[in-house]
C-alpha atoms as a PDB file:
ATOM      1  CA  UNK A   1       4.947   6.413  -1.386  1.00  0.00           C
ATOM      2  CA  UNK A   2       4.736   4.631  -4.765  1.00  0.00           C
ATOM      3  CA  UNK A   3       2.735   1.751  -6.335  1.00  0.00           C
ATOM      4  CA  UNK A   4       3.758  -0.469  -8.316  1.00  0.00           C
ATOM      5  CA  UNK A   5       1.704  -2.744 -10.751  1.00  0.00           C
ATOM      6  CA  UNK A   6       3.309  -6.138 -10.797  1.00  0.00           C
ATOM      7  CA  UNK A   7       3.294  -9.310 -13.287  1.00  0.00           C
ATOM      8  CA  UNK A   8       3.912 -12.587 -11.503  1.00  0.00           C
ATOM      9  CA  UNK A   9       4.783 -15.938 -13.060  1.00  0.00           C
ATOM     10  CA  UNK A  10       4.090 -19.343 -11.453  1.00  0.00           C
ATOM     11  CA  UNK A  11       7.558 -21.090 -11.661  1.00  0.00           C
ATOM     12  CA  UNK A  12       6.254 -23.890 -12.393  1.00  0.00           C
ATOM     13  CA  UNK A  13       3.080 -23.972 -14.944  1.00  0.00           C
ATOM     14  CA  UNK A  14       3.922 -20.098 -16.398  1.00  0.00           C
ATOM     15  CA  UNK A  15       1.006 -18.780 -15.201  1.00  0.00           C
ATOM     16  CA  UNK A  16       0.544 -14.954 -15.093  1.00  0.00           C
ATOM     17  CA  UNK A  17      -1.376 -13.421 -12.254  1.00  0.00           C
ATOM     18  CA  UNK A  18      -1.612  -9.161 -12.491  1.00  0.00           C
ATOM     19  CA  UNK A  19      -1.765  -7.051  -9.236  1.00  0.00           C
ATOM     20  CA  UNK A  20      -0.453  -4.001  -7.367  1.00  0.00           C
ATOM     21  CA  UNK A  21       0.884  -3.388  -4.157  1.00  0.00           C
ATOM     22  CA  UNK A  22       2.767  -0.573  -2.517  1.00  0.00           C
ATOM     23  CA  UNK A  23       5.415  -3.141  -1.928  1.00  0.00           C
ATOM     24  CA  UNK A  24       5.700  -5.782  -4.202  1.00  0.00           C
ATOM     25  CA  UNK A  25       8.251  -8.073  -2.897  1.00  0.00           C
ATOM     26  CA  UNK A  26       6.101  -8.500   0.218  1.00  0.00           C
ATOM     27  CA  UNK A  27       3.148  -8.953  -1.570  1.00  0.00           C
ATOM     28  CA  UNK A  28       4.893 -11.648  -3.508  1.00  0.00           C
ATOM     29  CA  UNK A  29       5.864 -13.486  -0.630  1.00  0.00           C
ATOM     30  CA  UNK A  30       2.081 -13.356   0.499  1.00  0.00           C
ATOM     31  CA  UNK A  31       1.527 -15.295  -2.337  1.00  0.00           C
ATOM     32  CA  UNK A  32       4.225 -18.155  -2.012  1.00  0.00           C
ATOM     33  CA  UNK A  33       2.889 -18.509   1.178  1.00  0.00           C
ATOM     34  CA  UNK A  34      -0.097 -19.580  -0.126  1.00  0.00           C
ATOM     35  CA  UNK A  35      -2.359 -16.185   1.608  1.00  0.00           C
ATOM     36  CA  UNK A  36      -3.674 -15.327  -1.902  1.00  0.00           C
ATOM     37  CA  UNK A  37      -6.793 -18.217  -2.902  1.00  0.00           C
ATOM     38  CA  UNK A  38      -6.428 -17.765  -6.565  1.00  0.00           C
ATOM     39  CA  UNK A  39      -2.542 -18.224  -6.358  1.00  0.00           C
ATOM     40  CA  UNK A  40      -2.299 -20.779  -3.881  1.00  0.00           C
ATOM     41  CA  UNK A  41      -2.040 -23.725  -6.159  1.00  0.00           C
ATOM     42  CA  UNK A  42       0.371 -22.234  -8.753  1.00  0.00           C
ATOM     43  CA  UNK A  43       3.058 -21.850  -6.497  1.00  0.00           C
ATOM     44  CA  UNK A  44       5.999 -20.532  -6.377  1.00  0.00           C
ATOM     45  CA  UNK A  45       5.958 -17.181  -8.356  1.00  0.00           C
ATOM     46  CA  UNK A  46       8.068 -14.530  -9.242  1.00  0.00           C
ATOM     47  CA  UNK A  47       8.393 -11.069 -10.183  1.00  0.00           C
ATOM     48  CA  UNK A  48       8.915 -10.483 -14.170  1.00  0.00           C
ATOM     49  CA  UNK A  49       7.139  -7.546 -14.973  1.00  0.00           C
ATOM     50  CA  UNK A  50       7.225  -4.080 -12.409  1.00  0.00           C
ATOM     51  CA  UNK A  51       5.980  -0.473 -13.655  1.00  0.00           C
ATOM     52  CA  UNK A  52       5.373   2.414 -10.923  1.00  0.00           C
ATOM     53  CA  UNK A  53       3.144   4.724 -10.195  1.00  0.00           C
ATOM     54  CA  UNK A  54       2.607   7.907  -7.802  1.00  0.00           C
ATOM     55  CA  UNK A  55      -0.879   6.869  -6.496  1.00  0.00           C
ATOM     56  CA  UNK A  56      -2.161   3.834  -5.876  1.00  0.00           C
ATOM     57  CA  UNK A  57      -5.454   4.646  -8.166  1.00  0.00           C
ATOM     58  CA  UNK A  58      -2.814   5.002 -10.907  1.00  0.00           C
ATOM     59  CA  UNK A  59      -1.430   1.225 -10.337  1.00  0.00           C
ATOM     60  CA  UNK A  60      -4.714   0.026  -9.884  1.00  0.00           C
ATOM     61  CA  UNK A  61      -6.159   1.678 -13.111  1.00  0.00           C
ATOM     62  CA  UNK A  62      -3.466   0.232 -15.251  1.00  0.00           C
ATOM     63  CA  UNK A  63      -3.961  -3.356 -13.301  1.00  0.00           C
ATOM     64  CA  UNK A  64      -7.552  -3.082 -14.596  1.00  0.00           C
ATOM     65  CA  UNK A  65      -6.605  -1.950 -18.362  1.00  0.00           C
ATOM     66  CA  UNK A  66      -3.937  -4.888 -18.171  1.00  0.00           C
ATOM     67  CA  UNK A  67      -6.446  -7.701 -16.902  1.00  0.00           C
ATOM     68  CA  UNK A  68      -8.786  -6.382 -19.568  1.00  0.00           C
ATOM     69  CA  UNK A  69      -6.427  -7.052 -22.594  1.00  0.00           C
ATOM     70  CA  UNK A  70      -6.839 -10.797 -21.320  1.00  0.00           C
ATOM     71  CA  UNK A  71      -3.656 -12.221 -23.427  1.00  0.00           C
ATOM     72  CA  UNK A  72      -0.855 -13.973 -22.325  1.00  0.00           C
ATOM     73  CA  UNK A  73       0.372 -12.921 -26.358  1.00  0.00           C
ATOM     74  CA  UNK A  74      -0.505  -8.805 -25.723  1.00  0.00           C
ATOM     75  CA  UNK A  75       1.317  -9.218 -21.857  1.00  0.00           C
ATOM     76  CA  UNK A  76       4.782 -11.495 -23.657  1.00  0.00           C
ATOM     77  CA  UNK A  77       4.596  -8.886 -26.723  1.00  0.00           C
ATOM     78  CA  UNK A  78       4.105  -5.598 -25.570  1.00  0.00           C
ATOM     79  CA  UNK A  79       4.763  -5.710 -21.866  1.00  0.00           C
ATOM     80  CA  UNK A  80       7.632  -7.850 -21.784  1.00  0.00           C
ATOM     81  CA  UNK A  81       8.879  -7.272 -24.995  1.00  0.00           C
ATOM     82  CA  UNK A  82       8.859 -10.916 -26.320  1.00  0.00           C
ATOM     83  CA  UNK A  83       7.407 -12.939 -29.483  1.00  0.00           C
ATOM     84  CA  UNK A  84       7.109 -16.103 -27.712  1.00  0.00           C
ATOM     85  CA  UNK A  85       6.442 -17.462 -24.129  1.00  0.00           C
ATOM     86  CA  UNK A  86       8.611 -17.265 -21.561  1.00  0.00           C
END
């Protein structure tokens, strides 16, 4: 089954929070429904941003490489293919 690596944004303050799942849309509703700690109080989210993998080592290596850039600018520019924020 595949993996995905996901990019959600809070709704509401434009956050970004970086993950992977083997399902994404039910790991997104995990974190409107407050399960996740460090997305609780930046709900609601949403999907912007899906890439998939074959392995889950694969979605979690590029979550890593992703969270290590640590710029909104790199994930608007050369994820999401914008100059500017969302």
């Amino acid at each position: 089954m595949p993996h995905f690596l996901y990019i959600l944004r809070s709704v509401q303050r434009g956050r970004y929070y970086i993950g992977s799942a083997e399902d994404p849309e039910f790991r997104l509703g995990e974190h409107n429904q407050g399960k996740v700690d460090s997305t609780r109080a930046y709900r609601p989210w949403e999907i912007i941003y899906l890439e998939e993998y074959e392995t889950r080592s694969q979605a979690y290596a590029r979550e890593r490489y992703v969270k290590a850039q640590k710029s909104r600018v790199w994930i608007e520019t050369e994820l999401l293919g914008k100059d500017s924020g969302l």
